[in-house]
PDB file of N, CA and C in Angstrom:
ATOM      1  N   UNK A   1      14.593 -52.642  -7.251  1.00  0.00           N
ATOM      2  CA  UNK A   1      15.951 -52.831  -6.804  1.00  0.00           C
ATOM      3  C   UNK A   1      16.462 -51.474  -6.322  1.00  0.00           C
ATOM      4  N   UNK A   2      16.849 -51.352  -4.962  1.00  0.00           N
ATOM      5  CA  UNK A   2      17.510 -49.852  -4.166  1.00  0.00           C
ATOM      6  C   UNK A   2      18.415 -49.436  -5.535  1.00  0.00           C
ATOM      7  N   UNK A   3      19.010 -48.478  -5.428  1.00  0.00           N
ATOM      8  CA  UNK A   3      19.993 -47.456  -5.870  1.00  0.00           C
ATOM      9  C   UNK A   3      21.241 -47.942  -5.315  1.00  0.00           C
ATOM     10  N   UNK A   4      21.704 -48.563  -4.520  1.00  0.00           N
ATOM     11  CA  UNK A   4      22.968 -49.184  -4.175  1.00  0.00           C
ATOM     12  C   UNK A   4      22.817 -50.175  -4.600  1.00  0.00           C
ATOM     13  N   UNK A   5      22.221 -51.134  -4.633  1.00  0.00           N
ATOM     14  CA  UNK A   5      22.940 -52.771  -4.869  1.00  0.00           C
ATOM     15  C   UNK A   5      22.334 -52.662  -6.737  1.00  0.00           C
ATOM     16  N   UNK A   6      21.558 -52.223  -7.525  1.00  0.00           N
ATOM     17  CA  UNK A   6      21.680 -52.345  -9.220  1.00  0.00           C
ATOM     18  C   UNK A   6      23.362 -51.861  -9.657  1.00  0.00           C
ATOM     19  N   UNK A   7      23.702 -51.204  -8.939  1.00  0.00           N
ATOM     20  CA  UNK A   7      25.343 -50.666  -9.575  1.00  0.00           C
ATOM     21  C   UNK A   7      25.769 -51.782  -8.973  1.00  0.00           C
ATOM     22  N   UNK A   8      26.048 -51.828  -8.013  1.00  0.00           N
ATOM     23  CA  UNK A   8      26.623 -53.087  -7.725  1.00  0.00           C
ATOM     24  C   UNK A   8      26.543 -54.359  -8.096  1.00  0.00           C
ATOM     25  N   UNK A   9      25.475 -54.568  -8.604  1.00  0.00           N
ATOM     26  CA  UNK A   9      25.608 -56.083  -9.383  1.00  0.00           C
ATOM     27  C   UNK A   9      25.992 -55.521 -10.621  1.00  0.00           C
ATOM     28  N   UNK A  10      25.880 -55.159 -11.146  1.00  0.00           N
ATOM     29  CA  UNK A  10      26.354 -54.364 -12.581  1.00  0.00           C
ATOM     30  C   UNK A  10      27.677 -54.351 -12.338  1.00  0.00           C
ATOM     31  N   UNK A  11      28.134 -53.941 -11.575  1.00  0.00           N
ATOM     32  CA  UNK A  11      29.800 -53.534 -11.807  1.00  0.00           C
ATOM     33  C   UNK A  11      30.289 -54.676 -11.939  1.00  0.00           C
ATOM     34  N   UNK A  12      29.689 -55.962 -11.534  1.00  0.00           N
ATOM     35  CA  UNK A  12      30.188 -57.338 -11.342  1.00  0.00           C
ATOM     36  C   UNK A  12      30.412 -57.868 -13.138  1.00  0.00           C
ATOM     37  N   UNK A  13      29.610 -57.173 -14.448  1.00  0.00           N
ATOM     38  CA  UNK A  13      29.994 -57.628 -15.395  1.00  0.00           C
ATOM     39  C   UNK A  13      29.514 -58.963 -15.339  1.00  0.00           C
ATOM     40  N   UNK A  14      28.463 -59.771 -15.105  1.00  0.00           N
ATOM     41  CA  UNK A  14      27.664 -60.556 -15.204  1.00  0.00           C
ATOM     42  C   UNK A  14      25.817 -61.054 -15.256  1.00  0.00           C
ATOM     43  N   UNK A  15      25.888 -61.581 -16.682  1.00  0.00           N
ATOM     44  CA  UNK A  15      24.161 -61.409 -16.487  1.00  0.00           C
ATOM     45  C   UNK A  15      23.542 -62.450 -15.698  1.00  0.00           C
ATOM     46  N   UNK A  16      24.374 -63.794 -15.139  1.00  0.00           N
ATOM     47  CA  UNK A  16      23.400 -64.818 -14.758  1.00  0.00           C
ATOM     48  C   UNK A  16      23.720 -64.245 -12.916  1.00  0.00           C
ATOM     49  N   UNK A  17      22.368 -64.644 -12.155  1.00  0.00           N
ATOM     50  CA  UNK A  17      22.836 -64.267 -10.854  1.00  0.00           C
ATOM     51  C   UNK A  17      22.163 -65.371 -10.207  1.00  0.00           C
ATOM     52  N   UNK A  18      22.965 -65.894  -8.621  1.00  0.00           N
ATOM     53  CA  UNK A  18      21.965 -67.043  -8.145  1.00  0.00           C
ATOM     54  C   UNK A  18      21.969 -66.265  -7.344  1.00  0.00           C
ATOM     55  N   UNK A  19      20.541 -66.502  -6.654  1.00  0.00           N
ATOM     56  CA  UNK A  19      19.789 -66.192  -5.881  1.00  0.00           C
ATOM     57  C   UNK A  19      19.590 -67.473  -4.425  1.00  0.00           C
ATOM     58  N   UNK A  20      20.004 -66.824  -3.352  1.00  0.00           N
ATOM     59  CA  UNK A  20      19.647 -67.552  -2.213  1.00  0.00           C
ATOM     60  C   UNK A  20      19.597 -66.725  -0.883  1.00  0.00           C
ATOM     61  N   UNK A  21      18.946 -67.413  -0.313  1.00  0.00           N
ATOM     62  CA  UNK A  21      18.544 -65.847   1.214  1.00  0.00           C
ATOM     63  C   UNK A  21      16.815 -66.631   2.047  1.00  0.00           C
ATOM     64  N   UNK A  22      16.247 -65.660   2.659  1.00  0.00           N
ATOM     65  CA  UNK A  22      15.569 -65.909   4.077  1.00  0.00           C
ATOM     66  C   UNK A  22      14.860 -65.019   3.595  1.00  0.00           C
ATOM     67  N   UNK A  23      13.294 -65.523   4.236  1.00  0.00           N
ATOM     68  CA  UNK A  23      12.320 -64.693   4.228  1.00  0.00           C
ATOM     69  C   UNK A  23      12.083 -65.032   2.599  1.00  0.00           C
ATOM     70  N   UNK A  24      11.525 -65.990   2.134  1.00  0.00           N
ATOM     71  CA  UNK A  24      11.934 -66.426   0.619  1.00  0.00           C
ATOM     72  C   UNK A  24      10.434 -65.424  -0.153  1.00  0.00           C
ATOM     73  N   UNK A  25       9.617 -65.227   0.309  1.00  0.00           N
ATOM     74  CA  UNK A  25       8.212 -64.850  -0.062  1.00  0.00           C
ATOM     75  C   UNK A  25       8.192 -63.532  -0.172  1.00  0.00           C
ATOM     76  N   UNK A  26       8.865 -62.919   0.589  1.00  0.00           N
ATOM     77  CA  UNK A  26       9.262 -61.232   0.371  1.00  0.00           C
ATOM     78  C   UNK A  26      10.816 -60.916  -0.059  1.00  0.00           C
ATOM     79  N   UNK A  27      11.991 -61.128   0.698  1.00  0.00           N
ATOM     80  CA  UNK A  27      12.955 -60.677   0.166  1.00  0.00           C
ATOM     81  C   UNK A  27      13.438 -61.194  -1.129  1.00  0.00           C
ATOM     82  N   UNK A  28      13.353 -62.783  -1.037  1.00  0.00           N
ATOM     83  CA  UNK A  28      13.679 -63.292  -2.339  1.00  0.00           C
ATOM     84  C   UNK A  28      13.129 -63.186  -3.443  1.00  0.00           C
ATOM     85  N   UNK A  29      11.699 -63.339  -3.285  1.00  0.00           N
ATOM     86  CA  UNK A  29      10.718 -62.926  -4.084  1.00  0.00           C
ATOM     87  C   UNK A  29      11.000 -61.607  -5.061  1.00  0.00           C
ATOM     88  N   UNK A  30      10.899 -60.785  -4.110  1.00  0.00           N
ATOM     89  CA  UNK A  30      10.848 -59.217  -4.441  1.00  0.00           C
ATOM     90  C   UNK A  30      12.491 -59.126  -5.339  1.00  0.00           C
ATOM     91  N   UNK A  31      13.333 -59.702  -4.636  1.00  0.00           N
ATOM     92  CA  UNK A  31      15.067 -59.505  -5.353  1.00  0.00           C
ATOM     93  C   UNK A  31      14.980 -60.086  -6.489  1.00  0.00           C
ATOM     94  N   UNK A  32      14.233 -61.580  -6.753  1.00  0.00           N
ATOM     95  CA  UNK A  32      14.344 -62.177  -7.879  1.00  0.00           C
ATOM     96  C   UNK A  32      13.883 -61.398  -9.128  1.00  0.00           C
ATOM     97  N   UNK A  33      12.232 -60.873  -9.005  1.00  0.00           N
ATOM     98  CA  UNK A  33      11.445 -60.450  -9.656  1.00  0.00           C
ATOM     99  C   UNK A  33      12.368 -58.828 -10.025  1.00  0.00           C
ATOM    100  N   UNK A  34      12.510 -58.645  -9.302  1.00  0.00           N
ATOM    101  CA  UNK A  34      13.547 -56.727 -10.008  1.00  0.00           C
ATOM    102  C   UNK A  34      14.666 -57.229 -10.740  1.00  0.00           C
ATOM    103  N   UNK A  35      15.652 -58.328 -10.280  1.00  0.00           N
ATOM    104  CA  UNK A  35      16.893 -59.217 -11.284  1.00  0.00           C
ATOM    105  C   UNK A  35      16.347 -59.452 -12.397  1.00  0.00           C
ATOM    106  N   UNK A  36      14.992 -59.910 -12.772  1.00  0.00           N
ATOM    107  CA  UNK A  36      14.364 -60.299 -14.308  1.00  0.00           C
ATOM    108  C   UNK A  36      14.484 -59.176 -14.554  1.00  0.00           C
ATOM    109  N   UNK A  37      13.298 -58.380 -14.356  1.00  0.00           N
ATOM    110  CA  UNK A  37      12.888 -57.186 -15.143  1.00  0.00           C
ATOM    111  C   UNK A  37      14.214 -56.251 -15.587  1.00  0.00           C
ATOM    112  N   UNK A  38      15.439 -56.189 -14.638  1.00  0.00           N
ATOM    113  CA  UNK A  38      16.384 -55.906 -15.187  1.00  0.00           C
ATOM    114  C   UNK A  38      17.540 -56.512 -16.244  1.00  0.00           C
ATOM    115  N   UNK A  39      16.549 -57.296 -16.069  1.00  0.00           N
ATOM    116  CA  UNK A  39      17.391 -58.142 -17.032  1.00  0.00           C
ATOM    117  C   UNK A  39      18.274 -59.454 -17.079  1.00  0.00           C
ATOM    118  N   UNK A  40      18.699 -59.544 -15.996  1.00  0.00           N
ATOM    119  CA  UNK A  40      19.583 -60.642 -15.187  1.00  0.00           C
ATOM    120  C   UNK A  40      18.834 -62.384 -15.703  1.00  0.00           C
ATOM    121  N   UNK A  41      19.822 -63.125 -15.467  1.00  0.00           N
ATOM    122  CA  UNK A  41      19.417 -64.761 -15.619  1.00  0.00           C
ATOM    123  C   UNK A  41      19.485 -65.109 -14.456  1.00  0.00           C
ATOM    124  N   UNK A  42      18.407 -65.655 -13.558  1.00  0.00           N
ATOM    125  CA  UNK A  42      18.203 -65.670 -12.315  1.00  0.00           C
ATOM    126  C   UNK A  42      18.331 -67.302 -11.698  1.00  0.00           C
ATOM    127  N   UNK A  43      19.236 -67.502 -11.338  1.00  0.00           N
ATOM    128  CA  UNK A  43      19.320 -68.857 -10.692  1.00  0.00           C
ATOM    129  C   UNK A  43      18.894 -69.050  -9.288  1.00  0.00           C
ATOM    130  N   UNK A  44      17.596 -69.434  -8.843  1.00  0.00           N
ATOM    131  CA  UNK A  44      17.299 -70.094  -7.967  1.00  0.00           C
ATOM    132  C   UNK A  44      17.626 -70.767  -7.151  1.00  0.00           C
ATOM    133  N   UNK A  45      18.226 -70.816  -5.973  1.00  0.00           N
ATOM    134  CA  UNK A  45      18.544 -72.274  -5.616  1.00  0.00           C
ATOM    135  C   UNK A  45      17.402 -72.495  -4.722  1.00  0.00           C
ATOM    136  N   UNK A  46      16.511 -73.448  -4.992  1.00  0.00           N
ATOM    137  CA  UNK A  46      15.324 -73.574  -3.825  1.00  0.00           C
ATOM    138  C   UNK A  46      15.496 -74.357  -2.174  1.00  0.00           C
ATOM    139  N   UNK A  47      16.529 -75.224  -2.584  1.00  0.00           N
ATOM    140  CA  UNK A  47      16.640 -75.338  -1.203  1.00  0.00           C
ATOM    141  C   UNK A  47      18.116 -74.819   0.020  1.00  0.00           C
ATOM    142  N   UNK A  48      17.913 -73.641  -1.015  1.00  0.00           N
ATOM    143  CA  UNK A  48      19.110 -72.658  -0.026  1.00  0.00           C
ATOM    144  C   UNK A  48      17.866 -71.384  -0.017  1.00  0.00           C
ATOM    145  N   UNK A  49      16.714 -71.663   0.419  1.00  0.00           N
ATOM    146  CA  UNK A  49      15.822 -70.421   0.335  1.00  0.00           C
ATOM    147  C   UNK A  49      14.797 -70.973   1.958  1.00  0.00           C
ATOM    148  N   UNK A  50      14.469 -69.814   2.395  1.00  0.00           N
ATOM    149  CA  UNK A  50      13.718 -70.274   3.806  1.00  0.00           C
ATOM    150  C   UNK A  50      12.781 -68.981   4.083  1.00  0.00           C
ATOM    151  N   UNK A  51      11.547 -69.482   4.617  1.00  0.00           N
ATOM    152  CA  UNK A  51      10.755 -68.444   5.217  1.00  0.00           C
ATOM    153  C   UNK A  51      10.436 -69.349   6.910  1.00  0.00           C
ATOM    154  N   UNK A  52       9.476 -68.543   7.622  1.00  0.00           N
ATOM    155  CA  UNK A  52       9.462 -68.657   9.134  1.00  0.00           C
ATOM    156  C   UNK A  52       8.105 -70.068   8.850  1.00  0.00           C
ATOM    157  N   UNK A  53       7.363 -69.561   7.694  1.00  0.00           N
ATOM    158  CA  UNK A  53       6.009 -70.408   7.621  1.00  0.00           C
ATOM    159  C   UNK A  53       6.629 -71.513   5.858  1.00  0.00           C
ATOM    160  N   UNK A  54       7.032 -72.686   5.892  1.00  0.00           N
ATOM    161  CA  UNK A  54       6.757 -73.376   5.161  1.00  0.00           C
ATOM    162  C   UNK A  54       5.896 -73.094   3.803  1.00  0.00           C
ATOM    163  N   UNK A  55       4.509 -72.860   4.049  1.00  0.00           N
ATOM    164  CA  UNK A  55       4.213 -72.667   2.937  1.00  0.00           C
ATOM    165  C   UNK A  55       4.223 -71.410   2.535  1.00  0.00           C
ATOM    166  N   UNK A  56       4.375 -70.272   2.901  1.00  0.00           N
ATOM    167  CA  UNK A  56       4.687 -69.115   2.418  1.00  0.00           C
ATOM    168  C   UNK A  56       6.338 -69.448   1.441  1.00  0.00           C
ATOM    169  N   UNK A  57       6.948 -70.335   1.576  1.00  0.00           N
ATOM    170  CA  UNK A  57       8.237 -70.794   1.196  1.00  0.00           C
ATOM    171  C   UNK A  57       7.508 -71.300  -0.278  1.00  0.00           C
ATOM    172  N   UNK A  58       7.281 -72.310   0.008  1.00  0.00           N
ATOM    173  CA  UNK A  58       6.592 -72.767  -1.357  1.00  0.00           C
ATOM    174  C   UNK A  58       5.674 -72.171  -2.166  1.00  0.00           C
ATOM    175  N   UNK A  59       4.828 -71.167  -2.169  1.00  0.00           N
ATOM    176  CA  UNK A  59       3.633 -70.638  -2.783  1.00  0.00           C
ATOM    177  C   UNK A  59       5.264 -69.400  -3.394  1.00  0.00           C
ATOM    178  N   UNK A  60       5.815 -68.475  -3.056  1.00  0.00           N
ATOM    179  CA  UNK A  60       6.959 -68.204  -3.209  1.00  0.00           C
ATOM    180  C   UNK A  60       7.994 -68.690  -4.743  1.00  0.00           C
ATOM    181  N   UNK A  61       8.269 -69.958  -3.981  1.00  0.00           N
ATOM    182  CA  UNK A  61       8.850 -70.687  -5.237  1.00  0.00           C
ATOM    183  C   UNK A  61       7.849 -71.064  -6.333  1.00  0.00           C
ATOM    184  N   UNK A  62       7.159 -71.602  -5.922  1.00  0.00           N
ATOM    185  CA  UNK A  62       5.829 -71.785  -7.473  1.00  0.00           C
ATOM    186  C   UNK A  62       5.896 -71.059  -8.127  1.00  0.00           C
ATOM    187  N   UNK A  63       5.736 -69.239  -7.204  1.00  0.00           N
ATOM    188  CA  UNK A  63       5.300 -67.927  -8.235  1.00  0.00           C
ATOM    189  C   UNK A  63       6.859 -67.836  -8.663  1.00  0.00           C
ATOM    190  N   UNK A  64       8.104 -68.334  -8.585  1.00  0.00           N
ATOM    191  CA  UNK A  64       9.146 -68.014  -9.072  1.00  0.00           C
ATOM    192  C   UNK A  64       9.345 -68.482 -10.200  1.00  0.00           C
ATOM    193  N   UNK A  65       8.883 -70.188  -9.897  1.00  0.00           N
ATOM    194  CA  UNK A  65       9.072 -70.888 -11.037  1.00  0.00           C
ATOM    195  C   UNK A  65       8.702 -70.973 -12.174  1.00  0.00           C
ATOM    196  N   UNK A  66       7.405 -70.081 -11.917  1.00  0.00           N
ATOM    197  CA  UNK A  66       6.047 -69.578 -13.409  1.00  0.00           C
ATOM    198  C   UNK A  66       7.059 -68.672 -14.045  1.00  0.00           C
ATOM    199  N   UNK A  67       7.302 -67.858 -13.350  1.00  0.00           N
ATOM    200  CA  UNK A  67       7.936 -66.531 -13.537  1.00  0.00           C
ATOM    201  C   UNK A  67       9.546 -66.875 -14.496  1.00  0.00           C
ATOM    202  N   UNK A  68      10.016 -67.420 -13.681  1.00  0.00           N
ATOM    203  CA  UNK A  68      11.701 -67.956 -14.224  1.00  0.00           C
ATOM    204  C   UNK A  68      11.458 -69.277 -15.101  1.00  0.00           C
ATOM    205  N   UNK A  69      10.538 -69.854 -15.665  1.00  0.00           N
ATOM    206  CA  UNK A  69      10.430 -70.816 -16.502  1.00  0.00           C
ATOM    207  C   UNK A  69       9.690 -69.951 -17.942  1.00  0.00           C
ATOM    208  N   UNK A  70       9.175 -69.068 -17.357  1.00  0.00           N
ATOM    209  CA  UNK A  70       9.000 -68.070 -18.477  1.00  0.00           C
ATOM    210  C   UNK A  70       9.662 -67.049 -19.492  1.00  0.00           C
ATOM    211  N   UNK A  71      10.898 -66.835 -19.138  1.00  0.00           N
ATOM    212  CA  UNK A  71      12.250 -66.436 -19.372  1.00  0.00           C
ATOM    213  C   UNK A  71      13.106 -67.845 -19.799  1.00  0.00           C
ATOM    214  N   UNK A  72      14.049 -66.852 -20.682  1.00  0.00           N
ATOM    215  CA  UNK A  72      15.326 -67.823 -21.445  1.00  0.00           C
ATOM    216  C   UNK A  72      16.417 -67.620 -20.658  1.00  0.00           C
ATOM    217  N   UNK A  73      16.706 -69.358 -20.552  1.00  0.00           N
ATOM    218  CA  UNK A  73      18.069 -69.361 -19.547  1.00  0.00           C
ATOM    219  C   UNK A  73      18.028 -69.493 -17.909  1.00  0.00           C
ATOM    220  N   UNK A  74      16.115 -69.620 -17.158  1.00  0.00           N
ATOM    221  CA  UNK A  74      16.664 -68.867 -16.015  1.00  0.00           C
ATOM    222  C   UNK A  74      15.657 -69.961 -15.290  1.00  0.00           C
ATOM    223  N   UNK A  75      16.156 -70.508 -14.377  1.00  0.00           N
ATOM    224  CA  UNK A  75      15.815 -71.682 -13.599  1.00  0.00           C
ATOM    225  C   UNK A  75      15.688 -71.940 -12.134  1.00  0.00           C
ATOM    226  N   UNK A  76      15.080 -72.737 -11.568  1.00  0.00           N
ATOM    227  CA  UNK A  76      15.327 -73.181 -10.297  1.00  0.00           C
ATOM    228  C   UNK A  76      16.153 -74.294 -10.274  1.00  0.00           C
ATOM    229  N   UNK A  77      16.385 -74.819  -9.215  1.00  0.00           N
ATOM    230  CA  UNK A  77      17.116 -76.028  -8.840  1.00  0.00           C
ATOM    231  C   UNK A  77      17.856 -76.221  -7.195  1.00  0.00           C
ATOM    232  N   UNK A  78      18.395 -77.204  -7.137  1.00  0.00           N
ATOM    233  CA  UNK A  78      18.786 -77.249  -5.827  1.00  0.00           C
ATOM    234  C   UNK A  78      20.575 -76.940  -5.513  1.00  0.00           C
ATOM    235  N   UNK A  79      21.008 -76.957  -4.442  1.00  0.00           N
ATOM    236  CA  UNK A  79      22.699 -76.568  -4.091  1.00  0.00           C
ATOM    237  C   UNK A  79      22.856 -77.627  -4.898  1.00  0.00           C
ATOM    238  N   UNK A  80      23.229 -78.806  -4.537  1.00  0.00           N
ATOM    239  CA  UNK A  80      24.004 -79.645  -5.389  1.00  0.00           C
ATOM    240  C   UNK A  80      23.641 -80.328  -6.734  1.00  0.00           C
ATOM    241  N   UNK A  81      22.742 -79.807  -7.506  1.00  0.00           N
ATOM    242  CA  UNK A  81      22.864 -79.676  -8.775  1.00  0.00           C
ATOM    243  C   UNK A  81      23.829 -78.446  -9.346  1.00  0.00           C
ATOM    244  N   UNK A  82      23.578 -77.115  -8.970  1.00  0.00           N
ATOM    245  CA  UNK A  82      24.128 -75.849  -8.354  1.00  0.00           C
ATOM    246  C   UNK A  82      25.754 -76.211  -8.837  1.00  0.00           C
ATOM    247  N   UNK A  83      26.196 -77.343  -7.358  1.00  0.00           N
ATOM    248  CA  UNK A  83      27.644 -77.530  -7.568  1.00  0.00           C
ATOM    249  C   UNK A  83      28.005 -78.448  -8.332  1.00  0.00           C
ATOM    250  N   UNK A  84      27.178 -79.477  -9.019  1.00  0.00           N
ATOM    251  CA  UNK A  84      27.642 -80.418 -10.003  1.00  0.00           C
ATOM    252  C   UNK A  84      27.552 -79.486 -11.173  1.00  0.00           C
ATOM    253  N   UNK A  85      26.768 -78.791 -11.960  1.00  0.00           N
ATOM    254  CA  UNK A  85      26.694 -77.624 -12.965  1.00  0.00           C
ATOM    255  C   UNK A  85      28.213 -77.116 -12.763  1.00  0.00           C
ATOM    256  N   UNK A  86      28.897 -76.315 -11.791  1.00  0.00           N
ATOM    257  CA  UNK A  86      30.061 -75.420 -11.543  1.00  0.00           C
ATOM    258  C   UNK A  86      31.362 -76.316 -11.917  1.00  0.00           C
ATOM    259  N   UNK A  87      30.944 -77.738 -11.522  1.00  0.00           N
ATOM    260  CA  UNK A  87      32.071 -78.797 -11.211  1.00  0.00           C
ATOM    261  C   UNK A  87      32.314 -78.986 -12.884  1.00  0.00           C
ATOM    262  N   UNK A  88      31.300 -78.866 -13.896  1.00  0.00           N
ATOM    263  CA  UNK A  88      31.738 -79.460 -14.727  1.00  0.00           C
ATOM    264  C   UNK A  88      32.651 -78.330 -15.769  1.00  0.00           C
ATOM    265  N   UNK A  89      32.690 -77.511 -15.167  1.00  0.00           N
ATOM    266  CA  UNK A  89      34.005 -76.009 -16.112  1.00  0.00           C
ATOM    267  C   UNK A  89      35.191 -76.263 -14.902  1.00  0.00           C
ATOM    268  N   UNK A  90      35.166 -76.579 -14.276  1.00  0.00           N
ATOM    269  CA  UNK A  90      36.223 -76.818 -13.456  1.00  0.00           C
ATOM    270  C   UNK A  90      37.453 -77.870 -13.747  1.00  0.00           C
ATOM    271  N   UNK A  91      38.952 -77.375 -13.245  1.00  0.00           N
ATOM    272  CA  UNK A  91      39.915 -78.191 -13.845  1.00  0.00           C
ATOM    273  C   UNK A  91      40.465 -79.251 -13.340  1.00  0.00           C
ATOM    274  N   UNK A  92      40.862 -80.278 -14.097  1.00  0.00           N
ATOM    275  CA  UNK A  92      41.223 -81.640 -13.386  1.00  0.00           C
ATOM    276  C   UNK A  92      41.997 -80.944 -12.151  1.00  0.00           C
ATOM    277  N   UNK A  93      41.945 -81.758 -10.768  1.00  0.00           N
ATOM    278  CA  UNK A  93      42.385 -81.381  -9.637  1.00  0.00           C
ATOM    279  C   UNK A  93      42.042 -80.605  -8.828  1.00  0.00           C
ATOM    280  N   UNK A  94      40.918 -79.348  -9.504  1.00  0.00           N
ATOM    281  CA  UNK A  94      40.453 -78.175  -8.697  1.00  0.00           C
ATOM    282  C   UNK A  94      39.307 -78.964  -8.158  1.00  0.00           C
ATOM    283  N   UNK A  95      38.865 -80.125  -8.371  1.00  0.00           N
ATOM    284  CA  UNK A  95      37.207 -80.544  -8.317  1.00  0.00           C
ATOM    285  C   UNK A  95      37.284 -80.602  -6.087  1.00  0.00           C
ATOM    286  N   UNK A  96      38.369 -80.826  -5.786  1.00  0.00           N
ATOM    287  CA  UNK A  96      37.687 -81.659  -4.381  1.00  0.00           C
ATOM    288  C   UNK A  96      38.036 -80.015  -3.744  1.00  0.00           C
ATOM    289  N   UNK A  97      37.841 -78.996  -4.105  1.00  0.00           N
ATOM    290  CA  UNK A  97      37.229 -77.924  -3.461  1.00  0.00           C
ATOM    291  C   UNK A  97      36.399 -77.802  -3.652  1.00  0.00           C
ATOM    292  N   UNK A  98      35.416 -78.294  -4.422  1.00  0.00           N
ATOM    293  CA  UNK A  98      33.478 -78.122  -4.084  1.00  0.00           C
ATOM    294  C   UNK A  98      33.180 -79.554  -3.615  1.00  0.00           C
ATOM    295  N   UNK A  99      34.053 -80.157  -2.362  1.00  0.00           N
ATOM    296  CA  UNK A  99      33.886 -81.365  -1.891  1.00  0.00           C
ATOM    297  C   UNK A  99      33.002 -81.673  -0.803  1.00  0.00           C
ATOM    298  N   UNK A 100      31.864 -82.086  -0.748  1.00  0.00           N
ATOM    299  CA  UNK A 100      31.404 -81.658   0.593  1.00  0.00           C
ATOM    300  C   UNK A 100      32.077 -82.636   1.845  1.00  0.00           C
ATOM    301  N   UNK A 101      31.961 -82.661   2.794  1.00  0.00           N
ATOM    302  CA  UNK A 101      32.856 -83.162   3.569  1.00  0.00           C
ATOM    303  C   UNK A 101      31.881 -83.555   5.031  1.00  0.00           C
ATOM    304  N   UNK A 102      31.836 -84.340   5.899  1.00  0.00           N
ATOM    305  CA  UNK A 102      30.613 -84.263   6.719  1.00  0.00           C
ATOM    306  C   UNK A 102      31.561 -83.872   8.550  1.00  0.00           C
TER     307      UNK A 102
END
């Protein structure tokens, strides 16, 4: 993890972090794997994750999922599990802002 962005997630005062981004086999990969070792609870979202080649996407997530199923607390999953999880600390009336809308 660079020297700019570890302070910066740190200053945020939170251990769980989700993870989503491009190029899933190197950037995500590489971001997820330094978030463990530092310590972080790493939330996955797999299908907010993309590479140029498909299966470089998936071989990617597999090695994530070994990795983050091996750790306490720290998972894959998809956006809208993601937003049903968020929806349920949320207060009567606040819910139809995580509404999706077409």
């Amino acid at each position: 993890m660079n020297a700019t962005f570890r302070p910066t997630v740190q200053s945020f005062n939170r251990k769980k972090i989700v993870v989503v981004g491009m190029e899933t086999h190197v950037c995500v990969l590489q971001t997820c794997l330094d978030l463990i070792k530092a310590g972080f609870q790493v939330h996955l979202v797999a299908d907010a994750v993309a590479s140029r080649v498909n299966e470089n996407r998936n071989i990617a997530i597999d090695i994530l999922n070994r990795q983050l199923n091996s750790q306490t607390s720290k998972y894959s999953s998809f956006r809208e599990s993601l937003i049903y999880k968020g929806l349920q600390k949320c207060r009567p009336g606040k819910i139809e802002i995580f509404s999706v809308r077409p």
